[in-house]
Protein backbone atom coordinates (compact mmCIF):
# COMPACT_ATOMS: atom_id res chain seq x y z
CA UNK A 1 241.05 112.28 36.85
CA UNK A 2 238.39 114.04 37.95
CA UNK A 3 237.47 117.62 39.95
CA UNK A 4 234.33 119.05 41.78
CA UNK A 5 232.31 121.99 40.42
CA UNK A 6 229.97 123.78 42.18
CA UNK A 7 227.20 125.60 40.46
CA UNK A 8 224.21 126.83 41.72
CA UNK A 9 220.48 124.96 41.53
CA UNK A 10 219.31 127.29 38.54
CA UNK A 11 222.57 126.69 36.28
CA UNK A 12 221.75 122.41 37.41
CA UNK A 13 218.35 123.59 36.03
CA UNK A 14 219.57 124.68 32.84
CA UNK A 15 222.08 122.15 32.31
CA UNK A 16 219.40 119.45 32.83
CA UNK A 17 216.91 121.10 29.95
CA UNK A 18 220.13 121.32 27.49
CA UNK A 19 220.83 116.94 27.70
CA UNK A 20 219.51 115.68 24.30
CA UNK A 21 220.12 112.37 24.73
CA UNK A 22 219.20 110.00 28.11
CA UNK A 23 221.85 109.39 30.31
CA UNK A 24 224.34 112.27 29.24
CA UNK A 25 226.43 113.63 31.16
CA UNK A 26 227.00 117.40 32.33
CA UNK A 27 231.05 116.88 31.23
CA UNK A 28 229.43 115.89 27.88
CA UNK A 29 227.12 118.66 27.37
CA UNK A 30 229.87 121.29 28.77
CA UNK A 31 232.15 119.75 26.31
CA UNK A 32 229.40 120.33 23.36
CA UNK A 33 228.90 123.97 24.74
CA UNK A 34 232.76 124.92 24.74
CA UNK A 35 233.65 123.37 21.59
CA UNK A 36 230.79 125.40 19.68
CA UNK A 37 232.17 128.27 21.19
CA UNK A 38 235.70 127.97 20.20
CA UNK A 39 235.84 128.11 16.98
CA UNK A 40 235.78 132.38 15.95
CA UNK A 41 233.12 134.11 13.95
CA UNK A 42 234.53 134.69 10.60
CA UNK A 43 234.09 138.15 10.16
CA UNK A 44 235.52 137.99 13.82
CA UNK A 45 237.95 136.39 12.53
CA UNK A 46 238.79 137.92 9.17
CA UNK A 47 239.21 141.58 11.29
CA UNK A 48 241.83 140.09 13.81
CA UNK A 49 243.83 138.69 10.20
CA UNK A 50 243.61 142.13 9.11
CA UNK A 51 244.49 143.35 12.70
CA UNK A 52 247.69 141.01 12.42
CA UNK A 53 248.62 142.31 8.93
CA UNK A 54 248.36 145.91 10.00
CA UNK A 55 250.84 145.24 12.87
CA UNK A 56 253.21 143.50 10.65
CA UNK A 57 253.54 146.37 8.48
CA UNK A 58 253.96 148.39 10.90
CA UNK A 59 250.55 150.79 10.52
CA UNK A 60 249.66 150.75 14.22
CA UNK A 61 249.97 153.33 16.85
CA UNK A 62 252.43 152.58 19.74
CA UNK A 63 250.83 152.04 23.46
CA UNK A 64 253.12 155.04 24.87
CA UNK A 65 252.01 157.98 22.11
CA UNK A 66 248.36 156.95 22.90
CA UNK A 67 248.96 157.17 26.65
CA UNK A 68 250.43 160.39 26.51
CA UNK A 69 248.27 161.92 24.29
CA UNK A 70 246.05 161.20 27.07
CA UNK A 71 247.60 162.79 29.84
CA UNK A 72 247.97 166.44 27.94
């Protein structure tokens, strides 16, 4: 199945300058753009593991006390 885009002329520009290969497709070279981009930096990563571990054990600040620390 497939769906319509629209994007402007320039982005069509850029997409065009990006195909490494003859004949690929935009879906192909989106595809190659979003899967280098999902995978996380790993110090990126290695601070939201530490984030996690933090919560876990309890060594965070709840939402509330923040907000009303604000408001005095």
């Amino acid at each position: 199945m497939y769906t319509t885009i629209k994007i402007s002329h320039e982005l069509k520009r850029v997409l065009d300058r990006m195909k490494v290969v003859e004949g690929e497709t935009y879906e192909q070279i989106i595809e190659d753009f979003v899967e280098d981009h999902l995978e996380l930096n790993p110090e990126f990563e290695k601070e939201i593991r530490k984030a996690i571990k933090e919560c876990r054990e309890g060594k965070t600040v709840p939402f509330e006390k923040i907000k009303s620390k604000f408001r005095e």
